[in-house]
PDB file of N, CA and C in Angstrom:
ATOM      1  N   UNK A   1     204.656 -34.591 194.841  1.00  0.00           N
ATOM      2  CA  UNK A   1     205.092 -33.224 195.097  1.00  0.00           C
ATOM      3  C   UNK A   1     206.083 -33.213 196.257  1.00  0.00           C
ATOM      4  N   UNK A   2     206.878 -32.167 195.932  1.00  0.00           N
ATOM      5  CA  UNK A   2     208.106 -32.057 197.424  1.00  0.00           C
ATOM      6  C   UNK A   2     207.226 -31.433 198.334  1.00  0.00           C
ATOM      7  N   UNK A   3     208.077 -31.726 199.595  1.00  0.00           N
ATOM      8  CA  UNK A   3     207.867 -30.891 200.666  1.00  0.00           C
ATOM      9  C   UNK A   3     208.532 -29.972 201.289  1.00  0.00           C
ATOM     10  N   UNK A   4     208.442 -28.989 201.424  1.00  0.00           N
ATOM     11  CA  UNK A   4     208.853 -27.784 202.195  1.00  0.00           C
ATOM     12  C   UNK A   4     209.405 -27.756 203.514  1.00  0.00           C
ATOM     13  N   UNK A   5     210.315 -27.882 204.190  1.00  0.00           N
ATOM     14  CA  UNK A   5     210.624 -27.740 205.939  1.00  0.00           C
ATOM     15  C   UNK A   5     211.307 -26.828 206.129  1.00  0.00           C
ATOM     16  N   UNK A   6     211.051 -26.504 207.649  1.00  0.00           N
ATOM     17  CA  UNK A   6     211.750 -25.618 208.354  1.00  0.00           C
ATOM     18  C   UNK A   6     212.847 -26.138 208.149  1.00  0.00           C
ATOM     19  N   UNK A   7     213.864 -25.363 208.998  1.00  0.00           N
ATOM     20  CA  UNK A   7     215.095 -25.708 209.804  1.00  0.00           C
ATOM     21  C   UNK A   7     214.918 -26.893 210.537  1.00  0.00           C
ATOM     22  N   UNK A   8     213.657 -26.697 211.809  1.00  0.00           N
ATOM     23  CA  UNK A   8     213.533 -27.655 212.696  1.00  0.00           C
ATOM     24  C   UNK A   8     213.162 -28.519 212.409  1.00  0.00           C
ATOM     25  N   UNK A   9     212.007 -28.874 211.404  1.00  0.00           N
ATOM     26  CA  UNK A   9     211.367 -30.296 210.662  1.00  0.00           C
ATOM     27  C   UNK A   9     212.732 -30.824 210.075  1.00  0.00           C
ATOM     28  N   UNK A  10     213.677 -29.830 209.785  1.00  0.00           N
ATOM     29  CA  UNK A  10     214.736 -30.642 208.724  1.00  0.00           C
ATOM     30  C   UNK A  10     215.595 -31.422 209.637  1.00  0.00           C
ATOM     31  N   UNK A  11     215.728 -31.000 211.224  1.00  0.00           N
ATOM     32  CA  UNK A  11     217.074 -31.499 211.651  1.00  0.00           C
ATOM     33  C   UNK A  11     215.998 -32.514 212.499  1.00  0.00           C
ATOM     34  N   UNK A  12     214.931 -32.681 212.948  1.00  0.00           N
ATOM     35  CA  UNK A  12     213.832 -34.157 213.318  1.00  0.00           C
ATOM     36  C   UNK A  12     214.334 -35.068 212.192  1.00  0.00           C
ATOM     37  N   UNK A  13     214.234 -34.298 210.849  1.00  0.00           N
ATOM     38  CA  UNK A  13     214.211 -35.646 209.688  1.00  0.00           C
ATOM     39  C   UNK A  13     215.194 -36.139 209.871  1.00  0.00           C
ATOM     40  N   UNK A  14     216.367 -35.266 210.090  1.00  0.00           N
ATOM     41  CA  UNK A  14     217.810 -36.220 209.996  1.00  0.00           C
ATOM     42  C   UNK A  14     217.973 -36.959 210.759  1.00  0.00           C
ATOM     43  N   UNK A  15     217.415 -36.638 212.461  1.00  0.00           N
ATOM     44  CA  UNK A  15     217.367 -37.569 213.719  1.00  0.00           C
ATOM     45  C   UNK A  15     217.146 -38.535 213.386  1.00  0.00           C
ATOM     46  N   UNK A  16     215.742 -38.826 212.478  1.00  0.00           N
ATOM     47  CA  UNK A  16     214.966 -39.988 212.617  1.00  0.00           C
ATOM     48  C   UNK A  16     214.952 -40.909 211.444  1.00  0.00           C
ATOM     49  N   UNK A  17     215.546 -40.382 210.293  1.00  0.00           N
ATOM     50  CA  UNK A  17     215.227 -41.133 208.948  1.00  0.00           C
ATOM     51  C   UNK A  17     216.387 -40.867 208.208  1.00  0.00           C
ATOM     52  N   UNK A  18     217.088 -42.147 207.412  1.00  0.00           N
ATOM     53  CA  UNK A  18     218.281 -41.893 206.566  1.00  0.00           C
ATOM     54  C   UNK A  18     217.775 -40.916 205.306  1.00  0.00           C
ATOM     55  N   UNK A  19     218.579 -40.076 205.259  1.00  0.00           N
ATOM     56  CA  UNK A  19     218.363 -38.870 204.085  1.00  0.00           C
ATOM     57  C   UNK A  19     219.464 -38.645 203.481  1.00  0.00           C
ATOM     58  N   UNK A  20     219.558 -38.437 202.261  1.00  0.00           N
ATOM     59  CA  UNK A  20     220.503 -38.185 201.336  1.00  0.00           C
ATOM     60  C   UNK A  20     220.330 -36.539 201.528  1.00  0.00           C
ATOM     61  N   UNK A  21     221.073 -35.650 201.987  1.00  0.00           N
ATOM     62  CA  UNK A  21     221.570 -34.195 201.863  1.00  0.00           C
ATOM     63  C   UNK A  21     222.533 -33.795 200.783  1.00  0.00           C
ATOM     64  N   UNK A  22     221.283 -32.978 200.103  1.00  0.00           N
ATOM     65  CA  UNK A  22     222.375 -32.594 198.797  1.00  0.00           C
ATOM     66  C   UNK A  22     221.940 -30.723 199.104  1.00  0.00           C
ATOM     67  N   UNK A  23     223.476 -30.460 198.631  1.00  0.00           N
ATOM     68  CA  UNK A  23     223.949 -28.915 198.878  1.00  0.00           C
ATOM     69  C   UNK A  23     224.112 -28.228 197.149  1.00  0.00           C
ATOM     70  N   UNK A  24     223.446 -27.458 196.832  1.00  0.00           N
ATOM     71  CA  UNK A  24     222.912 -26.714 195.551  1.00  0.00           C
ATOM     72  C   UNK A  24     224.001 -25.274 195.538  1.00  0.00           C
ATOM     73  N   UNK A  25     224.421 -25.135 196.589  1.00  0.00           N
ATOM     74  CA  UNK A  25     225.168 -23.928 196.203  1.00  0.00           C
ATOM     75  C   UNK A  25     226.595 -24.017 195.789  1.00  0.00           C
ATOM     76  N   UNK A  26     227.261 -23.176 195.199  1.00  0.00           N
ATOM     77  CA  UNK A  26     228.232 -23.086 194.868  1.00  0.00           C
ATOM     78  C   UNK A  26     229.366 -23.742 195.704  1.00  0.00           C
ATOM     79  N   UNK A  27     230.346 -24.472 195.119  1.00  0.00           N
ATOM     80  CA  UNK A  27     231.398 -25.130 195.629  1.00  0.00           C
ATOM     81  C   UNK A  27     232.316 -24.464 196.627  1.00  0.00           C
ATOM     82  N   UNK A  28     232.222 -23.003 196.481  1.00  0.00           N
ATOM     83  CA  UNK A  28     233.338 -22.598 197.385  1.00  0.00           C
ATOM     84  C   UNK A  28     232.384 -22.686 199.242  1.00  0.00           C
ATOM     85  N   UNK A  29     230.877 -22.558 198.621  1.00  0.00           N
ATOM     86  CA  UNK A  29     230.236 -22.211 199.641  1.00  0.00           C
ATOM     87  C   UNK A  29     230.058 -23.636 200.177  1.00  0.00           C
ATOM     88  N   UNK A  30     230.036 -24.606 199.971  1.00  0.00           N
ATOM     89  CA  UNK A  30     229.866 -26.221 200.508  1.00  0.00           C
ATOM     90  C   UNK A  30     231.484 -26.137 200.897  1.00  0.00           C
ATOM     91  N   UNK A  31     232.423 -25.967 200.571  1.00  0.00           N
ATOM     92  CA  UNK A  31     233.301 -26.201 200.817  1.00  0.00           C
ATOM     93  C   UNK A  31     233.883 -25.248 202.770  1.00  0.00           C
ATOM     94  N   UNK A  32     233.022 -24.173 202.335  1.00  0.00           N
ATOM     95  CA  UNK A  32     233.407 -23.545 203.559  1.00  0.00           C
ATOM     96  C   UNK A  32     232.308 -23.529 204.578  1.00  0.00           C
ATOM     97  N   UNK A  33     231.172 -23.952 204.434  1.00  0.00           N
ATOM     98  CA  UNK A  33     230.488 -24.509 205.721  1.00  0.00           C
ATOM     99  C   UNK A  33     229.291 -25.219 204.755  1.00  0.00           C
ATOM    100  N   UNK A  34     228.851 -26.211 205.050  1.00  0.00           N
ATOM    101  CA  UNK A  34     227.747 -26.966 205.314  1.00  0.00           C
ATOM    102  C   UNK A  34     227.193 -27.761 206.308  1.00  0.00           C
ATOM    103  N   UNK A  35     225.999 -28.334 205.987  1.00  0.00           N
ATOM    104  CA  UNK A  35     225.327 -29.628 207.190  1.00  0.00           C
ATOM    105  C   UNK A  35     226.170 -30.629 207.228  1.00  0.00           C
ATOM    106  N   UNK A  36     226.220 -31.618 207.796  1.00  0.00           N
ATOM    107  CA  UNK A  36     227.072 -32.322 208.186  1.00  0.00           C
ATOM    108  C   UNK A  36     226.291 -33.603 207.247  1.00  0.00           C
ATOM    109  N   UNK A  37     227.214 -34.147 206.273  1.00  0.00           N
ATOM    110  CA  UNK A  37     226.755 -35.176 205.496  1.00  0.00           C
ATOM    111  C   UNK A  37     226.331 -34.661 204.357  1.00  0.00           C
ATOM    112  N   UNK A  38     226.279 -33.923 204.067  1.00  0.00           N
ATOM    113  CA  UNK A  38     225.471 -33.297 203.296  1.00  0.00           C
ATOM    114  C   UNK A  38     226.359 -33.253 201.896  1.00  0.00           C
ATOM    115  N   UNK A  39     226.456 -33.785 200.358  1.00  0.00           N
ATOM    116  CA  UNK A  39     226.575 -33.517 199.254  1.00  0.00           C
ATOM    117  C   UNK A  39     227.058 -32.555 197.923  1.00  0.00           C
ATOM    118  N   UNK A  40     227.880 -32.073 197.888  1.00  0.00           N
ATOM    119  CA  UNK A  40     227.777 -31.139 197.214  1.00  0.00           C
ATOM    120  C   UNK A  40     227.229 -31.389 195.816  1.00  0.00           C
ATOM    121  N   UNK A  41     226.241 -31.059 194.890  1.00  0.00           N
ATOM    122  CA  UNK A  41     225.790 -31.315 193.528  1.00  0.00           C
ATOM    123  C   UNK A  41     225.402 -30.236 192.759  1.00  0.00           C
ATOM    124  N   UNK A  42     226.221 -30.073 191.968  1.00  0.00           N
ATOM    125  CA  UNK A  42     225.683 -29.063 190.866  1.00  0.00           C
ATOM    126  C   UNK A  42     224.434 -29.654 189.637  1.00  0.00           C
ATOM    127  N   UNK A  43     224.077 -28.633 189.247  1.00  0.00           N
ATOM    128  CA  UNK A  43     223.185 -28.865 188.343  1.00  0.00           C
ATOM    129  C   UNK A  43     223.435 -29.669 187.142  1.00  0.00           C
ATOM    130  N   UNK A  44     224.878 -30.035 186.761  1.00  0.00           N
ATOM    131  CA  UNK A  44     225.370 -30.781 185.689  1.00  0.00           C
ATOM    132  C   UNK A  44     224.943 -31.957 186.107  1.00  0.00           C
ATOM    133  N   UNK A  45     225.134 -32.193 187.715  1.00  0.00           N
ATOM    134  CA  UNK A  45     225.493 -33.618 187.836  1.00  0.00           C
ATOM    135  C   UNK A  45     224.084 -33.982 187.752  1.00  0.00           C
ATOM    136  N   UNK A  46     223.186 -33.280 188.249  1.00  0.00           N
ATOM    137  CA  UNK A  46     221.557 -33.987 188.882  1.00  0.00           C
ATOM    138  C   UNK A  46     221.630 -35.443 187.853  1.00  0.00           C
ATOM    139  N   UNK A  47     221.703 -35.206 186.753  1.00  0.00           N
ATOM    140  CA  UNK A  47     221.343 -36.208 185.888  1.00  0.00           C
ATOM    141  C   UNK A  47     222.217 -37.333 186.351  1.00  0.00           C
ATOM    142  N   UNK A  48     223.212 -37.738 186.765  1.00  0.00           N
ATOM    143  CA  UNK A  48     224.041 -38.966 187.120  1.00  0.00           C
ATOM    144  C   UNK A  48     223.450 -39.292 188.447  1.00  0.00           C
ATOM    145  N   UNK A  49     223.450 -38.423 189.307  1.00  0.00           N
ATOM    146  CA  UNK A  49     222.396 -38.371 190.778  1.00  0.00           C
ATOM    147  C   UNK A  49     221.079 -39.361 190.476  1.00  0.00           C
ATOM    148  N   UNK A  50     220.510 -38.874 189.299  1.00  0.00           N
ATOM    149  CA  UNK A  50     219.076 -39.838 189.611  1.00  0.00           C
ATOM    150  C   UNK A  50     219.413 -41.076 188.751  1.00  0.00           C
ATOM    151  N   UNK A  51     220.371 -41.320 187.915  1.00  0.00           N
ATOM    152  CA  UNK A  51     220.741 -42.706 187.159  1.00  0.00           C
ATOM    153  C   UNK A  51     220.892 -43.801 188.331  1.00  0.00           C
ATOM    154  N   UNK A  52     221.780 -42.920 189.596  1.00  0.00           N
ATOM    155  CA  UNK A  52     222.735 -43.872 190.191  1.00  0.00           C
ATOM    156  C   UNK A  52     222.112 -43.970 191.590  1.00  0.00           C
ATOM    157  N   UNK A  53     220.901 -43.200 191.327  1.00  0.00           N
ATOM    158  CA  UNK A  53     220.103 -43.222 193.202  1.00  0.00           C
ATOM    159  C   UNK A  53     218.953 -44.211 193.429  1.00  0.00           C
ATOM    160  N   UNK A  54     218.074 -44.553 194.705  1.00  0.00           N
ATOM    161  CA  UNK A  54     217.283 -45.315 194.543  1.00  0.00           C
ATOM    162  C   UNK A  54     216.554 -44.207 194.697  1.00  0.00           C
ATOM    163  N   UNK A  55     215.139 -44.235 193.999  1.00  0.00           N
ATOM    164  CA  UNK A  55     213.873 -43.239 193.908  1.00  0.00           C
ATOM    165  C   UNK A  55     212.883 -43.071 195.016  1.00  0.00           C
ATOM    166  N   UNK A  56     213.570 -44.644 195.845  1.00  0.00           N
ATOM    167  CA  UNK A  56     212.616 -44.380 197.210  1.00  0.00           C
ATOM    168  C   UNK A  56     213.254 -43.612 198.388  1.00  0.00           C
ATOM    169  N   UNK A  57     214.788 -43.417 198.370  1.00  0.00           N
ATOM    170  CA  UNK A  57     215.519 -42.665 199.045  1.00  0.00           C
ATOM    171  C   UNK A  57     215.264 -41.305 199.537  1.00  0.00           C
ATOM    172  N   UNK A  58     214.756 -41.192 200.975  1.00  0.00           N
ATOM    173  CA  UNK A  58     214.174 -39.653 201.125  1.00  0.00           C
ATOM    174  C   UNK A  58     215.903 -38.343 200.707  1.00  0.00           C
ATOM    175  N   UNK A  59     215.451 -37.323 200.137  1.00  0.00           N
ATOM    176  CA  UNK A  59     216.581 -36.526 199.820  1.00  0.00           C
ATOM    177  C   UNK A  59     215.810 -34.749 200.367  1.00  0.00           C
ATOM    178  N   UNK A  60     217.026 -34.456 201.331  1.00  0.00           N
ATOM    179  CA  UNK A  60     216.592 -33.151 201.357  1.00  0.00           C
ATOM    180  C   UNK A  60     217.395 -32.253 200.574  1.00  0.00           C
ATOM    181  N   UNK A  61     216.679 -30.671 199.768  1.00  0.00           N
ATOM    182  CA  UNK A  61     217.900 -30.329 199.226  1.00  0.00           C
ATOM    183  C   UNK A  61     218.247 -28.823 199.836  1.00  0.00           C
ATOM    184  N   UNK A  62     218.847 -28.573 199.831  1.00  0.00           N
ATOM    185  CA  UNK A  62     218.999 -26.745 200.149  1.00  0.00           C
ATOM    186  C   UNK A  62     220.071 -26.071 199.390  1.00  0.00           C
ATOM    187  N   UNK A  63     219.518 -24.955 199.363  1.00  0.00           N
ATOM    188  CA  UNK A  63     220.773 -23.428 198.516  1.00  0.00           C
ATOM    189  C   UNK A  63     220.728 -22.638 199.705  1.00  0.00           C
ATOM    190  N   UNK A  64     220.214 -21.341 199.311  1.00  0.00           N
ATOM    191  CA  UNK A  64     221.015 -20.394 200.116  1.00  0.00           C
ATOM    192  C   UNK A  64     220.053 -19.813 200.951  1.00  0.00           C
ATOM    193  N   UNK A  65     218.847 -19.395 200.354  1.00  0.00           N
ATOM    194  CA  UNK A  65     217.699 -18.986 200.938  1.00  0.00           C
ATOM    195  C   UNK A  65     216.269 -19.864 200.419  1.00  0.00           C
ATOM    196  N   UNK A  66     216.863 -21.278 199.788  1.00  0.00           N
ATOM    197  CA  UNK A  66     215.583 -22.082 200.013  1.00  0.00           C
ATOM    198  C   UNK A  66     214.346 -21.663 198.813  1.00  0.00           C
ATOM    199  N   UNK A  67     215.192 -20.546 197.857  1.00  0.00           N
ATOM    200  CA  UNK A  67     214.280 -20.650 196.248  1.00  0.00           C
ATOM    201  C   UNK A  67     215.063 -21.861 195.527  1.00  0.00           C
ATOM    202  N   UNK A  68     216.403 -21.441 194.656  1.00  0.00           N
ATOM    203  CA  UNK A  68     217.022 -22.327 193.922  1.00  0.00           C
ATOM    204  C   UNK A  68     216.357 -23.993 194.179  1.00  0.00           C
ATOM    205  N   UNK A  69     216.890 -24.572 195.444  1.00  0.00           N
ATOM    206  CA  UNK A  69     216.461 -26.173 196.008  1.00  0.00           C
ATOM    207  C   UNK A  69     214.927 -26.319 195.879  1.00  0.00           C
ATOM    208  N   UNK A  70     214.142 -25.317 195.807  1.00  0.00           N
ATOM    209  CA  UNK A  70     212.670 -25.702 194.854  1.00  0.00           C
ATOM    210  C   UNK A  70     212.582 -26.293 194.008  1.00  0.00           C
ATOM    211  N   UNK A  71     213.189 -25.584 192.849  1.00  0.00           N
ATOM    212  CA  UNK A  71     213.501 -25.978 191.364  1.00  0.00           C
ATOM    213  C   UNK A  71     214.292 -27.692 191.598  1.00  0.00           C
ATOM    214  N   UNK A  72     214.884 -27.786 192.008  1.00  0.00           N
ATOM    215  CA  UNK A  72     216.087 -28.915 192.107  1.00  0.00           C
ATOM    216  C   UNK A  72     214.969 -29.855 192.630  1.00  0.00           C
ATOM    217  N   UNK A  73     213.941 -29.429 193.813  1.00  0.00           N
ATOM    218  CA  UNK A  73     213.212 -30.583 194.667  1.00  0.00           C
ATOM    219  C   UNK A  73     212.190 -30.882 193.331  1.00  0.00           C
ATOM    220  N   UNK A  74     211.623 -30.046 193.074  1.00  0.00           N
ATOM    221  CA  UNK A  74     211.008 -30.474 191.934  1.00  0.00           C
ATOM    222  C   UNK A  74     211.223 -31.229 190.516  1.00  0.00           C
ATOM    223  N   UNK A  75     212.689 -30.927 190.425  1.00  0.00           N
ATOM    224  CA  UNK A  75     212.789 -31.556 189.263  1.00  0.00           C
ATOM    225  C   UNK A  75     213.019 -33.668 189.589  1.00  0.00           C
ATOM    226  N   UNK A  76     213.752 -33.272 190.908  1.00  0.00           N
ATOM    227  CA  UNK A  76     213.612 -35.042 191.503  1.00  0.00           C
ATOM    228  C   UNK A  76     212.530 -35.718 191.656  1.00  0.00           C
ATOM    229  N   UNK A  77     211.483 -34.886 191.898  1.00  0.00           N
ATOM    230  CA  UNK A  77     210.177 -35.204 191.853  1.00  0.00           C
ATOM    231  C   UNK A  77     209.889 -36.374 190.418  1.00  0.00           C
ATOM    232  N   UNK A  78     209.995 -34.773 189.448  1.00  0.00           N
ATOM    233  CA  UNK A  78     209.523 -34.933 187.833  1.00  0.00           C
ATOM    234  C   UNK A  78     210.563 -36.651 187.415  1.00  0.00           C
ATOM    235  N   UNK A  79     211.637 -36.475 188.153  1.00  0.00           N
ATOM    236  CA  UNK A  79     212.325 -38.245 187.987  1.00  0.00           C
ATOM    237  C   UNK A  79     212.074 -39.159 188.145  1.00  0.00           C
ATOM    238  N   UNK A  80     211.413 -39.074 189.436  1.00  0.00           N
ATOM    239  CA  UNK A  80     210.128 -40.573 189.967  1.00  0.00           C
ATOM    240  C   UNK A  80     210.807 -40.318 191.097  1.00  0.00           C
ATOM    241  N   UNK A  81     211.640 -39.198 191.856  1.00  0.00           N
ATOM    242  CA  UNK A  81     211.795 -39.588 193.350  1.00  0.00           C
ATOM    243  C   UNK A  81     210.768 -39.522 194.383  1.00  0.00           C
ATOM    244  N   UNK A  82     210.568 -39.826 195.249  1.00  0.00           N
ATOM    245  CA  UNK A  82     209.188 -40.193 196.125  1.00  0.00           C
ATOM    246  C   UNK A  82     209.059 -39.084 197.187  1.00  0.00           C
ATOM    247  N   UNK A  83     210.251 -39.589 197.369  1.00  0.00           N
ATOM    248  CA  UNK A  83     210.013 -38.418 199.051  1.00  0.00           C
ATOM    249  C   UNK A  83     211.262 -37.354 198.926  1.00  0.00           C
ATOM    250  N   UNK A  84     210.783 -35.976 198.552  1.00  0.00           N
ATOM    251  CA  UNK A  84     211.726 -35.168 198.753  1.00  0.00           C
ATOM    252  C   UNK A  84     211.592 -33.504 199.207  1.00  0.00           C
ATOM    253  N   UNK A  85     212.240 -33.214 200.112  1.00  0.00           N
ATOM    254  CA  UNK A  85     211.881 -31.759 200.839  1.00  0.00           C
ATOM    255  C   UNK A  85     213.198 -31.086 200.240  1.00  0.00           C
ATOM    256  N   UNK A  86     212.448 -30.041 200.088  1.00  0.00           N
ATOM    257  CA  UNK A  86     213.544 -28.205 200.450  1.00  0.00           C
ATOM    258  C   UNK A  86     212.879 -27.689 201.651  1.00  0.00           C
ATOM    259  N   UNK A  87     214.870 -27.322 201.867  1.00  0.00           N
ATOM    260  CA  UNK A  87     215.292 -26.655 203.374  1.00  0.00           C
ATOM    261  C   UNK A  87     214.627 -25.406 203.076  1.00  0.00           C
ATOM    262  N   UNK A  88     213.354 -24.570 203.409  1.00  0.00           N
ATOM    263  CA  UNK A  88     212.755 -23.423 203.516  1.00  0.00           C
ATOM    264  C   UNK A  88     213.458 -22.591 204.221  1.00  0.00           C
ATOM    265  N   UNK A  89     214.169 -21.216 203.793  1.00  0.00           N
ATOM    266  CA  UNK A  89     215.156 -20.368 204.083  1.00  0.00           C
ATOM    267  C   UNK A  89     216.450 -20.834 204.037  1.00  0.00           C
ATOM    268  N   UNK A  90     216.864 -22.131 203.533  1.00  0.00           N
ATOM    269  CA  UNK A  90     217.747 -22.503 202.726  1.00  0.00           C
ATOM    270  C   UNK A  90     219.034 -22.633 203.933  1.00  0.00           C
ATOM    271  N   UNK A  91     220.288 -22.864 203.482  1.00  0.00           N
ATOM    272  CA  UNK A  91     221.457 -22.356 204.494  1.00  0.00           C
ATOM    273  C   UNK A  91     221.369 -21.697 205.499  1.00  0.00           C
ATOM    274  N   UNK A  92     220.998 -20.389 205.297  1.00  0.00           N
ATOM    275  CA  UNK A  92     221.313 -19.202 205.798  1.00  0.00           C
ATOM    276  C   UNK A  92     220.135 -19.492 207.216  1.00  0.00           C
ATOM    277  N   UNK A  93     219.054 -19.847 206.867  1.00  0.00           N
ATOM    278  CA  UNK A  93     218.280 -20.325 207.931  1.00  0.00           C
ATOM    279  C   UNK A  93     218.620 -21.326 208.869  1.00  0.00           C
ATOM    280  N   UNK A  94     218.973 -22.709 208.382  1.00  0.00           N
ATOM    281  CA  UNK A  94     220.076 -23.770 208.883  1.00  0.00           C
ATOM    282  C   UNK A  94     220.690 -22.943 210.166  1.00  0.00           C
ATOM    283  N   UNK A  95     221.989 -21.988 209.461  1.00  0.00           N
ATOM    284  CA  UNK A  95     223.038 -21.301 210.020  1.00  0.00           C
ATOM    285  C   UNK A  95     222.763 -20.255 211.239  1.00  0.00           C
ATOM    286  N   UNK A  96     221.511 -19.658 211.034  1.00  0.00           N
ATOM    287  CA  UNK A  96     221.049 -18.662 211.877  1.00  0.00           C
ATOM    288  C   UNK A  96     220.826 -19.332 213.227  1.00  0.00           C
ATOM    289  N   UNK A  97     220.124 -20.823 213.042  1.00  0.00           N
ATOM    290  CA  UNK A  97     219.407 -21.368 214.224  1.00  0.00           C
ATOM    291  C   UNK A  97     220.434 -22.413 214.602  1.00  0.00           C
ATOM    292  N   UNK A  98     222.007 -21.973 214.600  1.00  0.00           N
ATOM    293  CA  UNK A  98     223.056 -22.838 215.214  1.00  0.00           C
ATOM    294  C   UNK A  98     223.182 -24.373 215.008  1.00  0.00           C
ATOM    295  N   UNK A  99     222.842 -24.298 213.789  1.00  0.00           N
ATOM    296  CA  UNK A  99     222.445 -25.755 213.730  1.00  0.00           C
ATOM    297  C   UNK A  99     223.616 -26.268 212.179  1.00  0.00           C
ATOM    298  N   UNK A 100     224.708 -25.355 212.403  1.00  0.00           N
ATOM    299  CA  UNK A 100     225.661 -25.351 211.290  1.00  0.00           C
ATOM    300  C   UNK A 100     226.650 -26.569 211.802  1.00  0.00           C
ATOM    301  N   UNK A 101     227.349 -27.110 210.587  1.00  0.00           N
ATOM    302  CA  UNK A 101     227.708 -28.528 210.485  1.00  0.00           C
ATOM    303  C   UNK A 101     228.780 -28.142 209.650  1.00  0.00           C
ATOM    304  N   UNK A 102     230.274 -29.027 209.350  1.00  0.00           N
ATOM    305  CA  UNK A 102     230.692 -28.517 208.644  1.00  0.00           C
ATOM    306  C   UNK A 102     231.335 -27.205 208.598  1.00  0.00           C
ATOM    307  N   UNK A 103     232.830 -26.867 208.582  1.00  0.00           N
ATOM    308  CA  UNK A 103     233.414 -25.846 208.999  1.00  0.00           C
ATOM    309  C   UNK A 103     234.655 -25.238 207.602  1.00  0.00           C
ATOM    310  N   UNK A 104     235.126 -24.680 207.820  1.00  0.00           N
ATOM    311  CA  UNK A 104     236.251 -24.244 206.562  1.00  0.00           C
ATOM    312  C   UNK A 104     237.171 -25.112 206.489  1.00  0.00           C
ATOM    313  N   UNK A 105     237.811 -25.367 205.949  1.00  0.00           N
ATOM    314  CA  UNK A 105     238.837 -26.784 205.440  1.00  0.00           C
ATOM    315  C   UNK A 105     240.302 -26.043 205.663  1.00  0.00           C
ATOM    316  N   UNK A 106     240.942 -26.671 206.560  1.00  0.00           N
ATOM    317  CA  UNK A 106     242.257 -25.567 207.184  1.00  0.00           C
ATOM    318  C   UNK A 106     243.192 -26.588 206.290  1.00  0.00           C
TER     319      UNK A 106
END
């Protein structure tokens, strides 16, 4: 089963452990701010994502408010991935607690 994190559990994980950050929302919205490292993947791709990933690779995922990246954490799960969290309050939570990465593309 995935796991759920804050904001703050999410940015400890990144301190301390290599994580694959994948970004669920729409392209214009990864494009104009995200976490830093962080992935952009649509739902087409998931399927090439788990062909071409290792399953022991921790992956966090987030959308916007942290429903959508449920569905997504779960379905990596249902793949054989091992260790995987959603960002709980998604972006917008991230963003609130200054912890934004990633800026508009001039």
């Amino acid at each position: 089963m995935y796991q759920q994190l804050t904001y703050q559990e999410a940015k400890e994980l990144l301190h301390k452990t290599e994580v694959i950050v994948i970004d669920v929302r729409d392209q214009a919205s990864y494009e104009a701010e995200h976490i830093t490292g962080a992935t952009h993947l649509s739902v087409a791709e998931l399927n090439d994502f788990c062909k071409n990933t290792d399953s022991q690779t921790p992956i966090l995922v987030y959308c916007y408010h942290g429903i959508s990246s449920q569905s997504v954490a779960q379905y990596l799960i249902d793949q054989g991935f091992s260790k995987v969290y959603s960002l709980m309050g998604g972006f917008e939570s991230w963003r609130s607690h200054h912890y934004t990465s990633g800026t508009k593309k001039t």
